[in-house]
N, C-alpha and C. Protein backbone atom coordinates (compact mmCIF):
# COMPACT_ATOMS: atom_id res chain seq x y z
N UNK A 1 48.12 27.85 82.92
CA UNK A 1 47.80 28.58 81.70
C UNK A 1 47.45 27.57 80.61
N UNK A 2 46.25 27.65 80.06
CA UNK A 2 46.12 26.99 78.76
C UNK A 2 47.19 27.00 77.62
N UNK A 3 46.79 26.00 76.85
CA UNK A 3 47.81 26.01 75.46
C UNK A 3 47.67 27.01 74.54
N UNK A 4 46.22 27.70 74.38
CA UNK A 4 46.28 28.61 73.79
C UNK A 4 47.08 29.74 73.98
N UNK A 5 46.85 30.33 74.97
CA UNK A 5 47.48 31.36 75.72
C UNK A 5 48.89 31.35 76.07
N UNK A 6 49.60 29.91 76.37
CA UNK A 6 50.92 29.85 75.94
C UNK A 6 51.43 30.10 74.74
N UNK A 7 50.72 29.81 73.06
CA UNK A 7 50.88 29.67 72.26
C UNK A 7 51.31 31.51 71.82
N UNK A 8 50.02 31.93 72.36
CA UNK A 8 49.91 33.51 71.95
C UNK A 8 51.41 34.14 72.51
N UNK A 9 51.39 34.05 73.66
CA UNK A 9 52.66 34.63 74.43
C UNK A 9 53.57 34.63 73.86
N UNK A 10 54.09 33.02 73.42
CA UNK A 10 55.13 32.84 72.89
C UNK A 10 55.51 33.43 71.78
N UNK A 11 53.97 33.56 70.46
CA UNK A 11 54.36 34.29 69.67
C UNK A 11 54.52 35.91 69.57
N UNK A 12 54.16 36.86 70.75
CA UNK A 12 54.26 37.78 71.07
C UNK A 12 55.48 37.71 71.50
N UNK A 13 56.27 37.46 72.34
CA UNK A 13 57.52 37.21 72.46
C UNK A 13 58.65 37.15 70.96
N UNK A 14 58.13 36.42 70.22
CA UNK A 14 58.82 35.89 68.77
C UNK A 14 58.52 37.22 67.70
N UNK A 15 57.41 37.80 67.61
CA UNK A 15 57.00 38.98 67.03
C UNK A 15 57.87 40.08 67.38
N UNK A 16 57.74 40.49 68.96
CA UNK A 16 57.99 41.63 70.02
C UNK A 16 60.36 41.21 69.43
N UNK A 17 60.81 40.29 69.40
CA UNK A 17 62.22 39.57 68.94
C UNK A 17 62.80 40.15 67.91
N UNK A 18 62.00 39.32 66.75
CA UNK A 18 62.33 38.84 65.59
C UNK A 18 61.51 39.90 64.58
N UNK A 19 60.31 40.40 64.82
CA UNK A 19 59.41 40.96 63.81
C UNK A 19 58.67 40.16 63.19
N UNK A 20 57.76 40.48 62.74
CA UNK A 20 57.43 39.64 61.72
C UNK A 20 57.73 38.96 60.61
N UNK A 21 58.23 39.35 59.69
CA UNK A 21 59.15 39.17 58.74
C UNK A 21 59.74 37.79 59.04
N UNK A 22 60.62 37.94 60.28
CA UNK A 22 61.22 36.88 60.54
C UNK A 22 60.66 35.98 62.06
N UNK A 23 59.89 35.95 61.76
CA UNK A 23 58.71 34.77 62.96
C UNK A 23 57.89 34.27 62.18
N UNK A 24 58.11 32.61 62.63
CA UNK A 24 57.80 31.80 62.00
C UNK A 24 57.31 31.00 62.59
N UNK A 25 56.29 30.02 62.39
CA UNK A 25 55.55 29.14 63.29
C UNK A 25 56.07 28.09 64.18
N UNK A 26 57.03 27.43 63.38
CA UNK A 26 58.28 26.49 63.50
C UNK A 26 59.20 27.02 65.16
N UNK A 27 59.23 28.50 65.03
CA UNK A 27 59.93 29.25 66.16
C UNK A 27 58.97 29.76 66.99
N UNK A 28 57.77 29.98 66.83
CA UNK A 28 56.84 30.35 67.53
C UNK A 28 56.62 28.84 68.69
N UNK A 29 56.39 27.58 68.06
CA UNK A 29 56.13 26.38 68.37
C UNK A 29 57.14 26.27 69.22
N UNK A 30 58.71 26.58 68.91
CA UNK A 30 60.04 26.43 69.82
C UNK A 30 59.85 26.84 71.60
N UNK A 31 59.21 28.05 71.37
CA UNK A 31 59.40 29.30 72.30
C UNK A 31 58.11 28.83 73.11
N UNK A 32 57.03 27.89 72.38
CA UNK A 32 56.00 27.89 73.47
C UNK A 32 56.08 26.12 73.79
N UNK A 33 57.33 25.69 73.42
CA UNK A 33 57.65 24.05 73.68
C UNK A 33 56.14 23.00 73.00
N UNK A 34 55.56 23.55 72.12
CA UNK A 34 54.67 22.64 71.53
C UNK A 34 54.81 22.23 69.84
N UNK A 35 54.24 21.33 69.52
CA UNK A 35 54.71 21.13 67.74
C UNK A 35 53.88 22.33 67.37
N UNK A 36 54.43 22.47 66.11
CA UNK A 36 53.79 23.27 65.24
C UNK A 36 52.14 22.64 64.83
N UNK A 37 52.13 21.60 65.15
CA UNK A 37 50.35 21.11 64.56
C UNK A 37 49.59 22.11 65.94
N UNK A 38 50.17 21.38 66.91
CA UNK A 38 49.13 22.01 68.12
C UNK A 38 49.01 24.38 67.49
N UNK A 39 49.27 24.65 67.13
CA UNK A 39 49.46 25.80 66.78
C UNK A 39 48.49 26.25 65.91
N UNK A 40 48.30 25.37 64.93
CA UNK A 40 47.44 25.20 63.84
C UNK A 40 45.46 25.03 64.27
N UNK A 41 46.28 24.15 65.84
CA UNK A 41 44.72 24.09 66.26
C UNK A 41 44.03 25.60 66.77
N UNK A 42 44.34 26.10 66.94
CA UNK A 42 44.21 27.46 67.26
C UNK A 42 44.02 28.27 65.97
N UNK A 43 44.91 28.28 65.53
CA UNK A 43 45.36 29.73 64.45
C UNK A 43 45.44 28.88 62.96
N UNK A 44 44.66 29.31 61.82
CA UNK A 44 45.35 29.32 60.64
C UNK A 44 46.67 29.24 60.05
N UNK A 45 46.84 30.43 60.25
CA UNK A 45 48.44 30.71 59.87
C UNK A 45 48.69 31.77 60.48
N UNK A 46 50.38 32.33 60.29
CA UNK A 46 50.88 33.18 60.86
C UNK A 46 50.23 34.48 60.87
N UNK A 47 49.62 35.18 59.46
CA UNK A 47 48.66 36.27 59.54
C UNK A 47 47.77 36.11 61.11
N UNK A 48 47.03 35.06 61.08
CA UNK A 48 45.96 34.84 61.96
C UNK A 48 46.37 34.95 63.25
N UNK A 49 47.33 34.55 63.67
CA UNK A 49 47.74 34.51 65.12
C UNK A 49 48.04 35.96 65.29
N UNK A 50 49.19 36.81 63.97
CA UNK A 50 49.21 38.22 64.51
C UNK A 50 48.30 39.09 64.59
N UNK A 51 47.12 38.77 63.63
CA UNK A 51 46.17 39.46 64.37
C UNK A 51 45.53 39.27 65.45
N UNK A 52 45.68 38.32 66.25
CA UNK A 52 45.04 37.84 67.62
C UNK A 52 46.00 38.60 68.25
N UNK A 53 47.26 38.97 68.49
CA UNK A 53 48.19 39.56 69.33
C UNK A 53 47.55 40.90 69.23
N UNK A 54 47.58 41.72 67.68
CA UNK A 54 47.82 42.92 67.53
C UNK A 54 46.53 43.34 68.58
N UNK A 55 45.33 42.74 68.11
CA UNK A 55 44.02 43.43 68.85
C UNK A 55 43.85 42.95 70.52
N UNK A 56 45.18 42.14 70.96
CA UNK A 56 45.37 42.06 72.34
C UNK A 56 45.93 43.14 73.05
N UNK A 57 47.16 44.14 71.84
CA UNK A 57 47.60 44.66 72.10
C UNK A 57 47.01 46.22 71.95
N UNK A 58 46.05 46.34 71.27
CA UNK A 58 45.28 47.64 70.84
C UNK A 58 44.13 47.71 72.65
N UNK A 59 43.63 46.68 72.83
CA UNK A 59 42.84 46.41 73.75
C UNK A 59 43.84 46.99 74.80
N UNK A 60 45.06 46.70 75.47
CA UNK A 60 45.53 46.99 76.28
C UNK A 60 46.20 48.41 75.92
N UNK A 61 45.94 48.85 75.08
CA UNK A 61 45.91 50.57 75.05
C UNK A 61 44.90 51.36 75.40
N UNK A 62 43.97 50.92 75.09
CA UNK A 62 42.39 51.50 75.28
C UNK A 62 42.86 51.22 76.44
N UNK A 63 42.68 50.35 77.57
CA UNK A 63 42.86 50.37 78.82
C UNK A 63 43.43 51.68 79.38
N UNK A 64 45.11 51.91 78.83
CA UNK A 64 46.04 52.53 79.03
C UNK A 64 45.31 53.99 78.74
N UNK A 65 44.78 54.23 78.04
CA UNK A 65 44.26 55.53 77.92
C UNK A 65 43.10 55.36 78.73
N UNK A 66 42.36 54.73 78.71
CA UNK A 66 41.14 55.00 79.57
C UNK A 66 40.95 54.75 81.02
N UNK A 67 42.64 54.45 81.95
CA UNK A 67 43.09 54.80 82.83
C UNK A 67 43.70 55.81 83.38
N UNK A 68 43.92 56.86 82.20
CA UNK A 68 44.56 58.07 81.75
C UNK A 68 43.25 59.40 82.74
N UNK A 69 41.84 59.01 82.16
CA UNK A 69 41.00 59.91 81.72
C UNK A 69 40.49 59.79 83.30
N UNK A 70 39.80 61.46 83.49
CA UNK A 70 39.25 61.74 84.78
C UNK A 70 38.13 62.30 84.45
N UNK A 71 37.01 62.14 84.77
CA UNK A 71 36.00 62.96 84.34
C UNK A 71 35.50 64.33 85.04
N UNK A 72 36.38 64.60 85.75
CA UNK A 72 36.19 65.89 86.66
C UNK A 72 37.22 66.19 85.80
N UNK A 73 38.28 66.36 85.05
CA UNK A 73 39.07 67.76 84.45
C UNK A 73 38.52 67.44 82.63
N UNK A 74 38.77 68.89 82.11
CA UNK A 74 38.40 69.60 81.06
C UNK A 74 39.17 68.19 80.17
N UNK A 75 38.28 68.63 78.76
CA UNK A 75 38.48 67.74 77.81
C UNK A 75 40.02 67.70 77.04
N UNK A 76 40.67 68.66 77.00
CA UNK A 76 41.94 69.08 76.79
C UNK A 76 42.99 68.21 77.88
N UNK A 77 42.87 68.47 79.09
CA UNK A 77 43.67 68.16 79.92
C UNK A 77 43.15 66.51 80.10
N UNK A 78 41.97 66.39 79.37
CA UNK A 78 42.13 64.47 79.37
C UNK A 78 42.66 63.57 78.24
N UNK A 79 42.39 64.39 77.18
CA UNK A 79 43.13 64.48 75.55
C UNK A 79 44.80 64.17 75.79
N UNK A 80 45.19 65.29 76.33
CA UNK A 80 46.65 64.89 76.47
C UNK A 80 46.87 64.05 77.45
N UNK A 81 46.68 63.72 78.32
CA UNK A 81 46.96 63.00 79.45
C UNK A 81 47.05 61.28 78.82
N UNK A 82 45.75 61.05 77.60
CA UNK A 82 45.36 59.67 77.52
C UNK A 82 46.34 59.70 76.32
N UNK A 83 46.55 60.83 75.02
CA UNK A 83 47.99 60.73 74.47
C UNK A 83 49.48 60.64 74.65
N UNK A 84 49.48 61.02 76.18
CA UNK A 84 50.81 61.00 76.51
C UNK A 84 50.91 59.51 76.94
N UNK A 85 50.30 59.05 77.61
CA UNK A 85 50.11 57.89 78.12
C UNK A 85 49.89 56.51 77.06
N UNK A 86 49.89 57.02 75.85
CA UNK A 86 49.67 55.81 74.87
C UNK A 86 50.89 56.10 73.79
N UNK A 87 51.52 57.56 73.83
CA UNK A 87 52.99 57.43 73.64
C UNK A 87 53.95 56.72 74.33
N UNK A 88 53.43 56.56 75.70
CA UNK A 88 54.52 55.80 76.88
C UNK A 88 54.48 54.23 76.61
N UNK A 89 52.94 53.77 76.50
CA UNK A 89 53.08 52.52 75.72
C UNK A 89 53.69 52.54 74.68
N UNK A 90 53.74 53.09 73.82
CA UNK A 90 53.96 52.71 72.31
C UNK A 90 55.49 52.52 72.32
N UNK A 91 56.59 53.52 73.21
CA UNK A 91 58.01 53.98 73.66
C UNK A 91 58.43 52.31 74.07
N UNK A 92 57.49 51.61 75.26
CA UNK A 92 57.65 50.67 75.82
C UNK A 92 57.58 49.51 75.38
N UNK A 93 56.38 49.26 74.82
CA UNK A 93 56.39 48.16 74.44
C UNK A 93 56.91 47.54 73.22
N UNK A 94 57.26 46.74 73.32
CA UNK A 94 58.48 45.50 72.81
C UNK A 94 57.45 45.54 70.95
N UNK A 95 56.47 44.91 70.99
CA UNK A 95 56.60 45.00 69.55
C UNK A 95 55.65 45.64 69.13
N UNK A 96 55.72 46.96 69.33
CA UNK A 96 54.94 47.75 68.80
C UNK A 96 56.60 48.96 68.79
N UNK A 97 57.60 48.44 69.31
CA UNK A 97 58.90 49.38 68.63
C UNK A 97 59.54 48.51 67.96
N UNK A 98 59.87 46.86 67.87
CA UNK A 98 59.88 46.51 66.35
C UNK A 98 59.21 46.21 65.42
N UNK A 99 57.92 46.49 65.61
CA UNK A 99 57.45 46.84 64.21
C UNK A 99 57.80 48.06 63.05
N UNK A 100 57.96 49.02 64.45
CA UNK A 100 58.55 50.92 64.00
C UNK A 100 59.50 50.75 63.70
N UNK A 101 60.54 49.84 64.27
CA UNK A 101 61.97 49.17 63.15
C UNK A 101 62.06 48.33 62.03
N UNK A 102 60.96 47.53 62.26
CA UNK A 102 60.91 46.91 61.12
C UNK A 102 60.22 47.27 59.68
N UNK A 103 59.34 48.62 59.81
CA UNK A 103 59.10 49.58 58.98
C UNK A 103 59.87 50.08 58.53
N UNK A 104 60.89 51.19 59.21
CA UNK A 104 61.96 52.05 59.15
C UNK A 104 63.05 51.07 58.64
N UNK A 105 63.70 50.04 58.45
CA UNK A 105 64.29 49.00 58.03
C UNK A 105 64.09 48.67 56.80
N UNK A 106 62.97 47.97 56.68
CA UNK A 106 62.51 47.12 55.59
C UNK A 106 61.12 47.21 54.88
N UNK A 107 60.34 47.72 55.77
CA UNK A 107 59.04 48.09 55.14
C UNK A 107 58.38 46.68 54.79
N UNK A 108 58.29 46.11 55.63
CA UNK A 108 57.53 44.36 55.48
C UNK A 108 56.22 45.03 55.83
N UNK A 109 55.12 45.02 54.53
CA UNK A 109 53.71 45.37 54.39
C UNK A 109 52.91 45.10 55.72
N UNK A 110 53.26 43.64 56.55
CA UNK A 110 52.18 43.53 57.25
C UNK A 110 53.03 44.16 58.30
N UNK A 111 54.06 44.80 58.70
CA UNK A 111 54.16 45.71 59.76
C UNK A 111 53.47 46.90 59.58
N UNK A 112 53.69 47.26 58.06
CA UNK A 112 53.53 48.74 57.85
C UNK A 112 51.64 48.79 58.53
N UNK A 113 50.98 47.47 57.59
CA UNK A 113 49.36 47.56 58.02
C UNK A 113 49.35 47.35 59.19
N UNK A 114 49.91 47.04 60.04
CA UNK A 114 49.22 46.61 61.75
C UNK A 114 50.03 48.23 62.76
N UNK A 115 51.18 49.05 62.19
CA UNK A 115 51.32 50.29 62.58
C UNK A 115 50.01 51.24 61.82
N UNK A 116 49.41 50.88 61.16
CA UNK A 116 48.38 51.42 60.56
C UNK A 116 47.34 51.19 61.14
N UNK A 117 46.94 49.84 61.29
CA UNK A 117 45.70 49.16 62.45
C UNK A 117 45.39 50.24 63.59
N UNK A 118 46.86 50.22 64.60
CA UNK A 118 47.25 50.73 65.66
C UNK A 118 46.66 52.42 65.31
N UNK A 119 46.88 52.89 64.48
CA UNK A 119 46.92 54.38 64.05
C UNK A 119 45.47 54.81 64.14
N UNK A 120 44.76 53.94 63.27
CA UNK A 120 43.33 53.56 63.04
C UNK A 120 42.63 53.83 64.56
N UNK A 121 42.80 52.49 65.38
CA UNK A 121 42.62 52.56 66.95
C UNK A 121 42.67 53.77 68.13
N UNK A 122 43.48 54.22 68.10
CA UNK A 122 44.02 55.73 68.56
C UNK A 122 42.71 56.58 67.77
N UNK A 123 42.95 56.51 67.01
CA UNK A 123 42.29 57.88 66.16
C UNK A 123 40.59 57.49 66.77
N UNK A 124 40.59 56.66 66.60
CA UNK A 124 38.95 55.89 66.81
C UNK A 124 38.48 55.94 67.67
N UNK A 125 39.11 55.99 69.44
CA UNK A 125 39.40 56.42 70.86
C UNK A 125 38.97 57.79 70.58
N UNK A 126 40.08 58.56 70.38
CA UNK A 126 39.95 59.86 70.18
C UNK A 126 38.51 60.25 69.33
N UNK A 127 38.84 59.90 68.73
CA UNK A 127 37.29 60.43 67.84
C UNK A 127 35.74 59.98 68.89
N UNK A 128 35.69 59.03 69.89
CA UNK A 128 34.90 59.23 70.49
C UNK A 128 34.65 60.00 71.64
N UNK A 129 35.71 59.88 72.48
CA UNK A 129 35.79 61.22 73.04
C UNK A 129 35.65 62.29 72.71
N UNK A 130 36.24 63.45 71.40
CA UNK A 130 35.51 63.88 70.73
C UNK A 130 34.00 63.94 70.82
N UNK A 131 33.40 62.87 70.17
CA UNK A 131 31.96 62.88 69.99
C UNK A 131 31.34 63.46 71.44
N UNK A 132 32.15 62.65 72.25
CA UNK A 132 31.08 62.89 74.15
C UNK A 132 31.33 64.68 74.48
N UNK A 133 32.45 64.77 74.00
CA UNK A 133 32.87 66.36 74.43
C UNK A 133 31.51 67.41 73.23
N UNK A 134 31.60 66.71 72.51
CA UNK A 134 30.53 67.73 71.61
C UNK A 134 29.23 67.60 72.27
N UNK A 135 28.59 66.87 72.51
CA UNK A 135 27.41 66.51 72.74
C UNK A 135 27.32 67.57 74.26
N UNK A 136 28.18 67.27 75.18
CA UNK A 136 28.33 67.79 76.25
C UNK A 136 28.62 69.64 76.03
N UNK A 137 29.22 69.86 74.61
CA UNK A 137 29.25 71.23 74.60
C UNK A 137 30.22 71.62 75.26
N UNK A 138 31.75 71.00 75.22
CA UNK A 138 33.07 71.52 76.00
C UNK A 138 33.97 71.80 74.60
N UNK A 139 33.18 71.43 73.68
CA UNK A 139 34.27 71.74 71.96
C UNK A 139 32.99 71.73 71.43
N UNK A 140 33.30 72.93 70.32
CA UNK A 140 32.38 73.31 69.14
C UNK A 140 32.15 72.35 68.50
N UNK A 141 31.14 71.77 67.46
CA UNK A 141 30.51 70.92 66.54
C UNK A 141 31.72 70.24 65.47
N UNK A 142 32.01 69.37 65.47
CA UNK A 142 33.23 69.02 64.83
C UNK A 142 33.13 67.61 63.78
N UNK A 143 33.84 67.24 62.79
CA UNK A 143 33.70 66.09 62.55
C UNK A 143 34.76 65.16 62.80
N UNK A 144 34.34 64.35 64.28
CA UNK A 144 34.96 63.45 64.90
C UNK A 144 36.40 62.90 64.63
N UNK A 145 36.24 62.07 63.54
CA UNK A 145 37.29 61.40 62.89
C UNK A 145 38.58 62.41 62.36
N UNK A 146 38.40 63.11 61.96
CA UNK A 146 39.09 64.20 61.27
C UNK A 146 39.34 65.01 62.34
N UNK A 147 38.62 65.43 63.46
CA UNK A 147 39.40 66.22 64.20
C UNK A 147 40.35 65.31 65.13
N UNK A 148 40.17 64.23 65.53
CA UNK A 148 40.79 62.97 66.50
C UNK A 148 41.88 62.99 65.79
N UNK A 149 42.29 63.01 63.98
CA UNK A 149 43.41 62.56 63.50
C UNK A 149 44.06 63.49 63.80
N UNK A 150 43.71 65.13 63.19
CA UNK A 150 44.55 66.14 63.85
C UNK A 150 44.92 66.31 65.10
N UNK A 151 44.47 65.91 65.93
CA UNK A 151 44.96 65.70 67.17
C UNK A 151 45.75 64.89 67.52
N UNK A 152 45.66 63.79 66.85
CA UNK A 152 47.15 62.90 66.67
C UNK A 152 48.33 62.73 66.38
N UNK A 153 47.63 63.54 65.09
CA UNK A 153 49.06 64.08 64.34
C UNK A 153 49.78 65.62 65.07
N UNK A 154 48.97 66.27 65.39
CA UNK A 154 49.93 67.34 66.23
C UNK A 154 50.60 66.97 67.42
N UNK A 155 50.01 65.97 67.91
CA UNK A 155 50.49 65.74 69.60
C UNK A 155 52.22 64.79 69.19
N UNK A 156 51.76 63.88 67.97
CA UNK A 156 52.90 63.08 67.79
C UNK A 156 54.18 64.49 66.90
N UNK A 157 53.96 65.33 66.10
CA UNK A 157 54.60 66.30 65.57
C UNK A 157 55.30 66.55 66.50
N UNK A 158 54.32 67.27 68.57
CA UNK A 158 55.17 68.19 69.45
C UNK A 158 56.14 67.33 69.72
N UNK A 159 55.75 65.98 70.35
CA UNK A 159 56.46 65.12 70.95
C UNK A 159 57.43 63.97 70.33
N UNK A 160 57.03 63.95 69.46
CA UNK A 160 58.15 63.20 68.36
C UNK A 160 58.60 63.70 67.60
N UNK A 161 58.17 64.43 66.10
CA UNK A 161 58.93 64.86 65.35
C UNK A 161 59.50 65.98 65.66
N UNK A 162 59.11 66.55 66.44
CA UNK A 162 59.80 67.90 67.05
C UNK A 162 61.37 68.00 67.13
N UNK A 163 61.37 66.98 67.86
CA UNK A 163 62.59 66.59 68.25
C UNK A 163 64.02 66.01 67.57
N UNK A 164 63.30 65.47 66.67
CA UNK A 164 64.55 65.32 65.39
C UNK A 164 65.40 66.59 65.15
N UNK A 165 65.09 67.70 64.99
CA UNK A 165 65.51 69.04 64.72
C UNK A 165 65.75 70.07 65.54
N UNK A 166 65.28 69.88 66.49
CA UNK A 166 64.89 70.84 67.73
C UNK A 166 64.80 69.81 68.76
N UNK A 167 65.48 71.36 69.98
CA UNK A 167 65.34 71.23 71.28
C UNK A 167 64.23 69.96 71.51
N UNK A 168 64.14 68.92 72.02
CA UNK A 168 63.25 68.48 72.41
C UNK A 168 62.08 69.30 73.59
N UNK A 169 60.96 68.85 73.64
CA UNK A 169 60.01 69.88 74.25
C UNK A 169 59.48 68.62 75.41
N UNK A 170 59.34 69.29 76.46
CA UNK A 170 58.95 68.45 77.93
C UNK A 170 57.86 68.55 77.77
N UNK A 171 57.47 67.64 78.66
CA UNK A 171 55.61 67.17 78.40
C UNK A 171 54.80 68.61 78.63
N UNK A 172 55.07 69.29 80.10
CA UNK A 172 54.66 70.23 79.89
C UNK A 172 54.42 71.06 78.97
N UNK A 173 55.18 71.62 78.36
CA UNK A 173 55.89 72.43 76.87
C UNK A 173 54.85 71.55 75.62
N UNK A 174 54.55 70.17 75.64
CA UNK A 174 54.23 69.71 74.74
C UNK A 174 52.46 69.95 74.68
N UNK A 175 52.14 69.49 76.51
CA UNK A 175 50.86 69.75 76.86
C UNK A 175 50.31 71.35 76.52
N UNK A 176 51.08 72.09 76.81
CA UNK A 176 50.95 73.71 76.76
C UNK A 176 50.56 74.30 75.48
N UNK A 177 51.45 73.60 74.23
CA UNK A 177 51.56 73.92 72.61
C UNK A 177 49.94 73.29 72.49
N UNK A 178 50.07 71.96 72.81
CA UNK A 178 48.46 71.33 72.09
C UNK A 178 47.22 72.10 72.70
N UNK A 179 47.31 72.26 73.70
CA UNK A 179 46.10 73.61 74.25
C UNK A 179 46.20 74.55 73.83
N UNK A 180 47.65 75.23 73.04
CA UNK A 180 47.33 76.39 72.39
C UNK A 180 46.74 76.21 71.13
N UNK A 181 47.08 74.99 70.47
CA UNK A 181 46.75 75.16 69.02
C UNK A 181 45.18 74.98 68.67
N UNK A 182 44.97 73.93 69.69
CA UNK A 182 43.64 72.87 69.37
C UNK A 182 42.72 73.88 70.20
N UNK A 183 43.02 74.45 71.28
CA UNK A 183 41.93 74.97 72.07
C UNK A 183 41.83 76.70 71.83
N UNK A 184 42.94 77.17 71.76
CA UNK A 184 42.81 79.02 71.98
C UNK A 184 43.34 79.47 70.42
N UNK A 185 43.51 78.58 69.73
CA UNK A 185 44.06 78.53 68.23
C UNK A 185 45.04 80.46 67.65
N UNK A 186 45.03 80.40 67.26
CA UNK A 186 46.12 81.58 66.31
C UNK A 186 45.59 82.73 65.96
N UNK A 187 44.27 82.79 65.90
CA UNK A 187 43.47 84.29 65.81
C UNK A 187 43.39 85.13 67.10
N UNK A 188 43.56 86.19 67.11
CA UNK A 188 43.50 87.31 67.72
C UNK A 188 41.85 87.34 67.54
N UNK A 189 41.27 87.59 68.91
CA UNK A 189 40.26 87.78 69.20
C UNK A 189 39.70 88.93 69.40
């Protein structure tokens, strides 16, 4: 493995730990056994390196969802499938749940912006899919961005906030609600 790529790890490791807040180059350098200069050859500063992680880590969501998607079933049943599946990342992986602690904690700005980045990403996925489903004529004429967010935000409502208060709801139950709302919606026909 190159030095770069040790370098990154290590600080993904130190990020995914400590948070940001408290990762520091000095400990980043520890964890990947090199001085802090060699670090520098790479990366600026600490901003710079976490954004090299974060969009390593956005990249390997897109994956995650777009391993999700089948193009033989309906646009609904690929919608949830590639959301459930990028909730399972998000559940899993190491620092993309302390960042969600280190928000919920302390509110250190550059967590709050890179859970925002992440938010951005998702929505941006979604919103193209979206676009292919319109064009194709499997969802009415829509504006992309805005419908991708609502779709985000309801799927995270069934499956996360739901649950603070209430029964938690099984994927099924969760899959079932978002096809009712988004697809057969609340009017009597």
């Amino acid at each position: 493995m190159d030095r770069k790529q040790w370098i990154v790890d290590a600080a993904a490791k130190s990020f995914s730990l400590f948070g940001y807040k408290a990762t520091t180059m000095d400990g980043v350098a520890k964890i990947a056994n090199v001085g802090k200069g060699t670090i520098y050859t790479f990366f600026s500063n600490k901003e710079e390196l976490f954004g090299h992680i974060m969009n390593r880590m956005i990249e390997e969501m897109k994956t995650v969802a777009e391993e999700a998607i089948d193009e033989q079933l309906p646009f609904f049943d690929n919608l949830y499938n590639a959301l459930e599946r990028l909730l399972d990342f998000r559940e899993e992986h190491e620092l993309a749940l302390k960042l969600s602690q280190e928000v919920r904690e302390i509110g250190t700005p550059m967590a709050v912006d890179a859970l925002n980045v992440i938010e951005r990403a998702v929505v941006g996925y979604i919103a193209e899919r979206v676009r292919t489903a319109v064009e194709k004529e499997d969802i009415r004429p829509c504006e992309p961005e805005m419908t991708a967010f609502v779709m985000l935000k309801l799927y995270m409502a069934l499956a996360v906030d739901w649950k603070k208060t209430h029964e938690p709801l099984g994927k099924d139950e969760v899959a079932k609600q978002l096809r009712f709302y988004l697809e057969e919606g609340l009017t009597r026909n």
